[in-house]
Structures are given as C-alpha cells and as structure tokens.
Protein backbone atom coordinates (compact mmCIF):
# COMPACT_ATOMS: atom_id res chain seq x y z
CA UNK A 1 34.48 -17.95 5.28
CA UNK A 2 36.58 -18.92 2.16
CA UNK A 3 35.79 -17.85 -1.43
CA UNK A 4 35.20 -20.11 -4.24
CA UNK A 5 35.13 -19.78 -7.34
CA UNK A 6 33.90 -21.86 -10.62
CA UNK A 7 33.37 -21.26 -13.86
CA UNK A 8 30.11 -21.92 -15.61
CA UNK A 9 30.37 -21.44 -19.62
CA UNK A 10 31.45 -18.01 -20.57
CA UNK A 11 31.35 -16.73 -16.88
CA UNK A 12 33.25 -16.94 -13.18
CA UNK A 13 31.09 -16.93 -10.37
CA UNK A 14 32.49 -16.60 -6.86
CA UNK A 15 31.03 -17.78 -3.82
CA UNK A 16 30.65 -18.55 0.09
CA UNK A 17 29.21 -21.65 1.84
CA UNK A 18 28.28 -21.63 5.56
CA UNK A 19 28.43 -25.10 7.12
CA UNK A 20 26.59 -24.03 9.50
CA UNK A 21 23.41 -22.88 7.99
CA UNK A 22 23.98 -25.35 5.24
CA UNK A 23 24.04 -21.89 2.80
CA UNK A 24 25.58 -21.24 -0.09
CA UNK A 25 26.08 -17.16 -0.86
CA UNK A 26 26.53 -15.92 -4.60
CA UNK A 27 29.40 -12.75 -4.51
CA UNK A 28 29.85 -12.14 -7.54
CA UNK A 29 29.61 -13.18 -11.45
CA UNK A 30 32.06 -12.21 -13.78
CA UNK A 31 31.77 -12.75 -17.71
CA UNK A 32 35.10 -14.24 -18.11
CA UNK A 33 36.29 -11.08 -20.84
CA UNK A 34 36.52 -8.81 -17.84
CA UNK A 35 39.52 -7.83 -16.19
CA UNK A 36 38.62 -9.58 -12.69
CA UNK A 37 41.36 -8.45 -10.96
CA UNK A 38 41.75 -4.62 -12.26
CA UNK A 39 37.70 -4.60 -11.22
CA UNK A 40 38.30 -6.46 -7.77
CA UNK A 41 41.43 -3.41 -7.25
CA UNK A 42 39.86 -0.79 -8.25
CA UNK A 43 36.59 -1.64 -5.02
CA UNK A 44 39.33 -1.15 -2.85
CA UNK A 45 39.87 2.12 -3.91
C-alpha cells in the first residue's frame, strides 16, 4: 500500500487506504517542528 501524507494545521499526518476494505489507516502524526526525517532514520536504526 502507498503512504500519504497531508497536512492538517500545525501537523503532518501520514496514512494508508485499502481499496479493498474501503479503510483508511492513520501511521503517524507529526507536529510539523519535528525533524520528520531524522525521526523516520533514526526507527531504522
């Protein structure tokens, strides 16, 4: 599945949606201040 984002006022929230089961899955919400991608990185760890 690909991941959406949008962002909502002062935040980013990232998403799935499944056709299939007509369902929409919330990842992740980021107040837009952070450092997304240093946080996203540094899961991989």
């Amino acid at each position: 599945m690909k991941m959406h984002k949008v962002p909502v006022d002062n935040y980013v929230i990232y998403y799935t949606v499944d056709t299939g089961s007509c369902t929409v899955t919330v990842i992740r919400i980021f107040y837009e201040g952070q450092d997304v991608a240093g946080i996203i990185n540094s899961n991989n760890d």
